[in-house]
Protein backbone atom coordinates (compact mmCIF):
# COMPACT_ATOMS: atom_id res chain seq x y z
CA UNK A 1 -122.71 -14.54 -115.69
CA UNK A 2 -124.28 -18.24 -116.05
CA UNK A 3 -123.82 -17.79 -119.93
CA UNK A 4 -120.26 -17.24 -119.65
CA UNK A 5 -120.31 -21.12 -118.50
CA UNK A 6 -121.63 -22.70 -121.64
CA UNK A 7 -124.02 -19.39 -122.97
CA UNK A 8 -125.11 -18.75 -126.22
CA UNK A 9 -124.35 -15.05 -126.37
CA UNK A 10 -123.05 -12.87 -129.19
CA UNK A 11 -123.20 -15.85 -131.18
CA UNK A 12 -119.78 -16.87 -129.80
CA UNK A 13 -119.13 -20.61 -128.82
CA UNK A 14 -118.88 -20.93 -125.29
CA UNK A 15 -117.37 -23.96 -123.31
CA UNK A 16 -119.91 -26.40 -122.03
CA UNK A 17 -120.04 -27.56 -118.79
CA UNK A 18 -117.19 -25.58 -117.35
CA UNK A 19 -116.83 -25.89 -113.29
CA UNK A 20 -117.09 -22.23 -111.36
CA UNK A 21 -114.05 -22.45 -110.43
CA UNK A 22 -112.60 -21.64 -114.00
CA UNK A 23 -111.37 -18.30 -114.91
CA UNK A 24 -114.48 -15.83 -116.60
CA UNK A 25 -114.03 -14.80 -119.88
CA UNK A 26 -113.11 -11.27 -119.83
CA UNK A 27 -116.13 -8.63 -119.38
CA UNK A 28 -117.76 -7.08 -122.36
CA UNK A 29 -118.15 -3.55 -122.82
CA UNK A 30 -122.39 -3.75 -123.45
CA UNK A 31 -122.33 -6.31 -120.35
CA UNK A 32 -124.80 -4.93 -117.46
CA UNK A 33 -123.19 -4.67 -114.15
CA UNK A 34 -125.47 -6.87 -112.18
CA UNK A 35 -124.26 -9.76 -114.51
CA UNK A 36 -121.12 -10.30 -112.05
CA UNK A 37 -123.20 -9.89 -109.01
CA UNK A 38 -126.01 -12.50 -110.27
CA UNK A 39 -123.04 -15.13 -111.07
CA UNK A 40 -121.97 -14.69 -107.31
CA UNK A 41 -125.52 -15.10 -106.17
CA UNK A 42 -125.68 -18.72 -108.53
CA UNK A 43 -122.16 -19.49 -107.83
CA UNK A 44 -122.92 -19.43 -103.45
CA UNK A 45 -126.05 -21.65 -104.74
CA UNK A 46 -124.02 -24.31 -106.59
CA UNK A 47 -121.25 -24.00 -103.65
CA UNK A 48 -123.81 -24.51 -101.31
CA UNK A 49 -125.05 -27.91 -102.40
CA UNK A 50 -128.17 -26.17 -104.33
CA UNK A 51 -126.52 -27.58 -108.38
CA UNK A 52 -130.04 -28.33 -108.65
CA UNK A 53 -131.14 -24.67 -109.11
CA UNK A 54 -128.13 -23.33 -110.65
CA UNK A 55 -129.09 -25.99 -113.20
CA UNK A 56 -132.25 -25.59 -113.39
CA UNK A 57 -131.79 -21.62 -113.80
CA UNK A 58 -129.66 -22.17 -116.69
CA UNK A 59 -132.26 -24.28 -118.46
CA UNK A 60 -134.94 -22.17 -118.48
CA UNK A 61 -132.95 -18.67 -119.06
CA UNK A 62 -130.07 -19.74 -121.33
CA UNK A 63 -131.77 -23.15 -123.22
CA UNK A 64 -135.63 -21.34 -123.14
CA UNK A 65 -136.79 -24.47 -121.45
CA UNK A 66 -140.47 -24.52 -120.50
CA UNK A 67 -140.53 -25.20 -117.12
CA UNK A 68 -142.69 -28.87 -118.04
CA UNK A 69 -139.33 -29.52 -120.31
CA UNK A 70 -136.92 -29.02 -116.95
CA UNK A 71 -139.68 -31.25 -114.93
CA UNK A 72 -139.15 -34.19 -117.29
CA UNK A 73 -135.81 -34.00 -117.99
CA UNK A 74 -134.63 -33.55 -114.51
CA UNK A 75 -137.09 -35.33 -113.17
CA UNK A 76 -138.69 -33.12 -110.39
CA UNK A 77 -142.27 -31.68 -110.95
CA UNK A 78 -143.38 -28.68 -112.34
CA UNK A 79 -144.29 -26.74 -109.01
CA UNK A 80 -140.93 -27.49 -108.16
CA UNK A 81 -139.51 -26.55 -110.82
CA UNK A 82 -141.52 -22.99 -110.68
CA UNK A 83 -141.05 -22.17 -107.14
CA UNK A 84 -137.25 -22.81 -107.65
CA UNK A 85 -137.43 -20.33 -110.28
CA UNK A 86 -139.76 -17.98 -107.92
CA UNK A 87 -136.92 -18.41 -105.46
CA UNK A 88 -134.12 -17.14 -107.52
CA UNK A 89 -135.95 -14.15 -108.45
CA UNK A 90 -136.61 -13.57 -105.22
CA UNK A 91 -133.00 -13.97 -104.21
CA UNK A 92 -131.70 -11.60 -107.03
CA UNK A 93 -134.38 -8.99 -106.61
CA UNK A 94 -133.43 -8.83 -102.72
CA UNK A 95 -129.82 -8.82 -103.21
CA UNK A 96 -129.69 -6.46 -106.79
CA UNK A 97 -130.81 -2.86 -106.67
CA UNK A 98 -130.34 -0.98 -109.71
């Protein structure tokens, strides 16, 4: 999903900073199928007007970010930062049954 965007996965370079609107790279066969329906659930977000927790998402899952690293360096605090995260989990475990 987000890691198809700029990902470090498989060790394969991945454009950075690519817009949702460009075409996915095509699925792998070890890919889980909740992958596609998590990018949905991120790509509604960023649609939305919420870039803020798309990006913030991809920090801390795809760059390991500690969550005081994504405070400073996108300048919110850290209960923000941490209740945005709460939030998405919350979103994904609501809308993704397995």
């Amino acid at each position: 999903a987000v890691y198809r965007w700029g990902g470090e996965r498989d060790n394969i370079a991945r454009a950075v900073n690519m817009g949702w609107s460009e075409q996915l790279d095509s699925e792998h066969v070890n890919e889980p199928p909740y992958v596609v329906e998590i990018d949905l659930i991120l790509s509604g977000l960023y649609q939305s007007g919420f870039e803020h927790s798309v990006e913030i998402a991809k920090r801390f899952y795809l760059s390991s970010q500690a969550v005081w690293q994504i405070a400073v360096k996108m300048r919110r605090t850290e209960p923000f930062v941490g209740l945005t995260l709460r939030g998405l989990c919350g979103l994904v475990e609501t809308r993704i049954t397995e």
